[in-house]
Protein backbone atom coordinates (compact mmCIF):
# COMPACT_ATOMS: atom_id res chain seq x y z
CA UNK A 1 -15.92 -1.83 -32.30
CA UNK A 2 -12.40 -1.41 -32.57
CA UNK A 3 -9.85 -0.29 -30.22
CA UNK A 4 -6.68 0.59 -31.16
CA UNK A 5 -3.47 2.71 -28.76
CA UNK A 6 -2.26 5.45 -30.94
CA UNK A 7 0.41 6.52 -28.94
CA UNK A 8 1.16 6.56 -25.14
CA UNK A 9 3.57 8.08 -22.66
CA UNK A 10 7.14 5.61 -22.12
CA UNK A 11 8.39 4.98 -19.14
CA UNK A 12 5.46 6.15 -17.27
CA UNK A 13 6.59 4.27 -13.75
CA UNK A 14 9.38 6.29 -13.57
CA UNK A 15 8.03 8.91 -14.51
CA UNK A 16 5.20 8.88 -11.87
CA UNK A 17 7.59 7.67 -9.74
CA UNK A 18 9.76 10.89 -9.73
CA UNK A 19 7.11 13.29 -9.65
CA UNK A 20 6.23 11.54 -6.15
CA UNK A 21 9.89 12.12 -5.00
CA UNK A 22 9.33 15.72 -5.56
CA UNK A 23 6.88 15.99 -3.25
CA UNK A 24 9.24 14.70 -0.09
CA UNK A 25 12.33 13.20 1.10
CA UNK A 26 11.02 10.13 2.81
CA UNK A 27 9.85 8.49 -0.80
CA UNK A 28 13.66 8.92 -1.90
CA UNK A 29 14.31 5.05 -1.12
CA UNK A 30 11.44 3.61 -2.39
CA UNK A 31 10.70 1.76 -5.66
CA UNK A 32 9.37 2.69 -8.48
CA UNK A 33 6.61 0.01 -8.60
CA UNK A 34 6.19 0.27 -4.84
CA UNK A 35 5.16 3.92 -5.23
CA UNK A 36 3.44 3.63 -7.94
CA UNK A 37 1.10 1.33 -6.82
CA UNK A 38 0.57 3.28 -2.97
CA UNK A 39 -0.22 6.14 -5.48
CA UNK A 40 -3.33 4.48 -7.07
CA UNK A 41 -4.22 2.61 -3.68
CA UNK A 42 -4.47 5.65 -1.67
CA UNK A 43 -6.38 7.59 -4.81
CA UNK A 44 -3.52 9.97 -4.42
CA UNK A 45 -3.89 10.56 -8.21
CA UNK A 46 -2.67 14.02 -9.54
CA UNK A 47 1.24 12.36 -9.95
CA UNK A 48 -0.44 10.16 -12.15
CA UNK A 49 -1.76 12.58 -14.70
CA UNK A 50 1.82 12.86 -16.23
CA UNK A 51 0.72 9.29 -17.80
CA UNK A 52 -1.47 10.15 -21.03
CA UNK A 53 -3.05 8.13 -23.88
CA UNK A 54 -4.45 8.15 -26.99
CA UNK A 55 -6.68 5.85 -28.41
CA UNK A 56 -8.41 5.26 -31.85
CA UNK A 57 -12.02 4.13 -31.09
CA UNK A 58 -13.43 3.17 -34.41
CA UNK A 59 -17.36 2.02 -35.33
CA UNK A 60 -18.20 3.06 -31.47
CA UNK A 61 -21.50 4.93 -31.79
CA UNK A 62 -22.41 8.46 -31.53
CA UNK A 63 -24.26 7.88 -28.58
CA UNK A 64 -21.46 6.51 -26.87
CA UNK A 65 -19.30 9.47 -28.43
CA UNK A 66 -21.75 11.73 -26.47
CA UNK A 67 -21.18 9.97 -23.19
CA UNK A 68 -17.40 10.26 -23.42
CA UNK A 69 -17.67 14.50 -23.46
CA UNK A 70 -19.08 13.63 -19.55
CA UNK A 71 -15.23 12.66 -19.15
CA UNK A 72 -13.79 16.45 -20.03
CA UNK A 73 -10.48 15.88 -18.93
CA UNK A 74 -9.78 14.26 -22.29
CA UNK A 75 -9.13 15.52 -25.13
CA UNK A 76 -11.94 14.69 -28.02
CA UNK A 77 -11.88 14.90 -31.55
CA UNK A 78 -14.67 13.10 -34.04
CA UNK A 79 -15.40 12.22 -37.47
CA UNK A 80 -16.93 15.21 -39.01
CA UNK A 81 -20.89 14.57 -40.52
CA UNK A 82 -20.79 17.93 -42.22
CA UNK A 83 -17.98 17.30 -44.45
CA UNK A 84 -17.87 13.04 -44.77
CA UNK A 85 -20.42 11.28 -46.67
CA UNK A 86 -22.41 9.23 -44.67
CA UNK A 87 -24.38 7.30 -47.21
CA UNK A 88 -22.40 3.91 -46.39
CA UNK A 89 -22.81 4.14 -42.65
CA UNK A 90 -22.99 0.92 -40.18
CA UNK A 91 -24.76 0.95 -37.65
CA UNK A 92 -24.84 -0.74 -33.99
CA UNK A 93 -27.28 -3.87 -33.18
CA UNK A 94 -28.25 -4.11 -29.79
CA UNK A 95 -28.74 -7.73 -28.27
CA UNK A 96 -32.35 -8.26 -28.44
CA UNK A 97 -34.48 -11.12 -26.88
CA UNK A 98 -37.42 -10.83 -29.32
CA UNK A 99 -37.20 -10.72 -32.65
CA UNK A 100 -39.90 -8.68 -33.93
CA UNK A 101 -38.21 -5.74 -31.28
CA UNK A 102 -35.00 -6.55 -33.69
CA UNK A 103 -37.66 -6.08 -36.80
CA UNK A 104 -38.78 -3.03 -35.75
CA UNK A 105 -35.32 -1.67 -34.95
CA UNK A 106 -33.68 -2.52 -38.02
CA UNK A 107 -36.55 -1.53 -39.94
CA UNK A 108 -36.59 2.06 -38.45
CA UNK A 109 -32.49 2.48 -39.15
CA UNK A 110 -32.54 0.98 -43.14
CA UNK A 111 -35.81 3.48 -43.19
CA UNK A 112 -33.46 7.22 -41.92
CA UNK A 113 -30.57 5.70 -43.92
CA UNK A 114 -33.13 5.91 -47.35
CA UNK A 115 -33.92 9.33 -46.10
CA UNK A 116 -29.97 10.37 -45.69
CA UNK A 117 -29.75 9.80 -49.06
CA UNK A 118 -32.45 11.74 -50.37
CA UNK A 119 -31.27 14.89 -48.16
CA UNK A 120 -27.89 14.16 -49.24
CA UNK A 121 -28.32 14.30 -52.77
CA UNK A 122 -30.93 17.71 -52.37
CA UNK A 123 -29.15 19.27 -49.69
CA UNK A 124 -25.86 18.13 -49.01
CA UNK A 125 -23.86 16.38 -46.07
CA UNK A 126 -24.55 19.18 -43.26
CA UNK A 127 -28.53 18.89 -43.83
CA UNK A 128 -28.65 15.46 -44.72
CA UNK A 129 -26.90 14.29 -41.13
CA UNK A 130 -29.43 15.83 -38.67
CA UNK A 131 -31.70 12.24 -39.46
CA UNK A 132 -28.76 10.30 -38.57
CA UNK A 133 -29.66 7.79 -35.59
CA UNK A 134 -27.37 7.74 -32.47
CA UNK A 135 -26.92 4.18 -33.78
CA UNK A 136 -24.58 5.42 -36.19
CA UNK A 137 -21.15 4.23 -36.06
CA UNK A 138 -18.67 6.62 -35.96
CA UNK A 139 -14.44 7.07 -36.00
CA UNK A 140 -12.88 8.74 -32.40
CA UNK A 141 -9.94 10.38 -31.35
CA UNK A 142 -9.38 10.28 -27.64
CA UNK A 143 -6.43 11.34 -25.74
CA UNK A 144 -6.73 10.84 -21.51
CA UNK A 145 -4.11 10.82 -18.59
CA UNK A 146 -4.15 7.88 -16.64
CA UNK A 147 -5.65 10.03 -13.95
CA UNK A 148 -9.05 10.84 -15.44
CA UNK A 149 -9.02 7.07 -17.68
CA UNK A 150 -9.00 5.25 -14.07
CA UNK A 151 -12.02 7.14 -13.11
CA UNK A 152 -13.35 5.99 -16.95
CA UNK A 153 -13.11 2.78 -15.66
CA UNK A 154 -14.65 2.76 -12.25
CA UNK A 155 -17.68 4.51 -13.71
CA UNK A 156 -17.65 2.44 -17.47
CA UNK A 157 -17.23 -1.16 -16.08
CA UNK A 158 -20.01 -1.08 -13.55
CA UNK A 159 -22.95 -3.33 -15.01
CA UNK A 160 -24.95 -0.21 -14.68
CA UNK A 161 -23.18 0.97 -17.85
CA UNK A 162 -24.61 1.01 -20.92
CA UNK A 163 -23.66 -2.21 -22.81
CA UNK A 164 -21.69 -0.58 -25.84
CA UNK A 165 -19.80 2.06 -22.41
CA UNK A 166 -18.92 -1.74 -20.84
CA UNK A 167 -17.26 -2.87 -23.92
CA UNK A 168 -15.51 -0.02 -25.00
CA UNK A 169 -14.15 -0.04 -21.17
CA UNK A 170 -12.91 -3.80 -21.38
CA UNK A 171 -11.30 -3.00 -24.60
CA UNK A 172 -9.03 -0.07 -22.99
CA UNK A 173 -8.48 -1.71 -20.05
CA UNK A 174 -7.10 -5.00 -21.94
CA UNK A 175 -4.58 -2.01 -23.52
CA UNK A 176 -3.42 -0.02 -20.98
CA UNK A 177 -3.24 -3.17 -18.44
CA UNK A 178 -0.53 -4.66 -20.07
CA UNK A 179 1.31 -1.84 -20.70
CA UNK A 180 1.32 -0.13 -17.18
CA UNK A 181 -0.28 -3.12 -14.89
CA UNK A 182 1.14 -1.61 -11.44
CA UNK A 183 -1.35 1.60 -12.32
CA UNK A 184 -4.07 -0.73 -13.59
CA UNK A 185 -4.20 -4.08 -12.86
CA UNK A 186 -6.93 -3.49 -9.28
CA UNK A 187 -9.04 -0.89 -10.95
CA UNK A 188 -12.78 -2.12 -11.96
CA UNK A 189 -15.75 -0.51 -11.30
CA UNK A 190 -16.48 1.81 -8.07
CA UNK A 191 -17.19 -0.66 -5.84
CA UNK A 192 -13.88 -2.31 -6.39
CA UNK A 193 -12.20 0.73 -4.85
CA UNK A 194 -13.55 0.46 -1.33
CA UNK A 195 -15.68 -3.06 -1.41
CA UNK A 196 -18.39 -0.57 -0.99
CA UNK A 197 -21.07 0.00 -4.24
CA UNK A 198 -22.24 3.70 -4.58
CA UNK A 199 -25.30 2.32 -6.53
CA UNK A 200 -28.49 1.63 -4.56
CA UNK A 201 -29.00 -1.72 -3.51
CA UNK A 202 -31.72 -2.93 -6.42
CA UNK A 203 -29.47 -1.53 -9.34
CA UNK A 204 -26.04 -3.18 -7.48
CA UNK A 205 -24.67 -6.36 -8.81
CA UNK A 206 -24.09 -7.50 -5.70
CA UNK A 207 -20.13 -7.81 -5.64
CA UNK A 208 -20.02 -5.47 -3.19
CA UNK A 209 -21.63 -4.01 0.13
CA UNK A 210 -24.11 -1.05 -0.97
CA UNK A 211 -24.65 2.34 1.46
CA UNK A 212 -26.93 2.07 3.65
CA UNK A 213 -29.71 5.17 3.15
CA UNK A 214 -31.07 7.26 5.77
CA UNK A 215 -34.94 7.36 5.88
């Protein structure tokens, strides 16, 4: 996997820093920083969708490509498997503890990768890529508001996640934390938001206090 900022918008403090101002007079004599940070404390977030991003996610699979439509308020855009050959494709390895699991795995993805290649040569790329596995790596587009990527975050960096969803998360956080850290630098998963885990108590990691459910 490989993460890489495309583009992003500059001066984003100030920028969410004004937009607060607009909305009344007693935030005039505040700092930027200072109101920029009660903004993401207080989940008083809409100021900071005037923050956006774009990101280049490249060999993330198309599994994980599937999860990220969940977030819509993104914009999305994917390597085509109609029109690119897919013949040479890599494919992701889940950590496994036995080895004959790995076998079998590996095995079943060299096996649909022979069979690509036969469809591919009969029927062409848009026939040919319905036996592609969601292992399949794949090239992504991504553009987000800072908005919408916190809640990313909180949802991708829980343990819960899927493995692949928790790395991919890391890797964007690592990016946009150094860039803008007053917006970023406290988010992590849900729990971190209110020391209090949505998940149920067996699938928490324990961090955090969990709800307590009514019988």
């Amino acid at each position: 996997m490989n993460v890489r900022l495309v583009n992003y918008t500059r001066n984003g403090v100030k920028l969410i820093a004004d937009a607060v101002r607009v909305t009344a007079p007693f935030f005039d004599n505040k700092e930027d920083t200072d109101l920029v940070r009660y903004m993401v404390k207080h989940d008083y977030g809409s100021v900071l969708e005037h923050v956006v991003f774009t990101f280049e996610l490249k060999d993330i699979t198309i599994a994980i490509s599937r999860e990220l439509l969940e977030h819509r308020i993104a914009s999305h855009t994917a390597r085509s498997t109609r029109y690119s050959d897919e013949g040479a494709a890599s494919f992701y390895i889940p950590h496994f503890k036995d080895a004959a699991e790995k076998e079998i795995y590996t095995t079943t993805l060299q096996y649909l990768q022979q069979q690509y290649l036969k469809l591919r040569e009969h029927c062409g790329y848009e026939v040919a890529r319905y036996v592609l596995p969601l292992a399949t790596h794949c090239t992504y587009q991504w553009t987000v508001n800072a908005r919408s990527l916190i809640n990313f975050l909180r949802l991708r960096l829980c343990i819960n996640a899927a493995p692949e969803m928790q790395e991919l998360a890391k890797n964007v956080k690592n990016l946009v934390v150094n860039l803008y850290p007053e917006i970023f630098e406290t988010i992590g998963c849900r729990g971190s938001q209110y020391e209090l885990c949505p998940e149920p108590k067996g699938r928490s990691c324990g961090k955090y206090s969990t709800r307590l459910t009514k019988k």
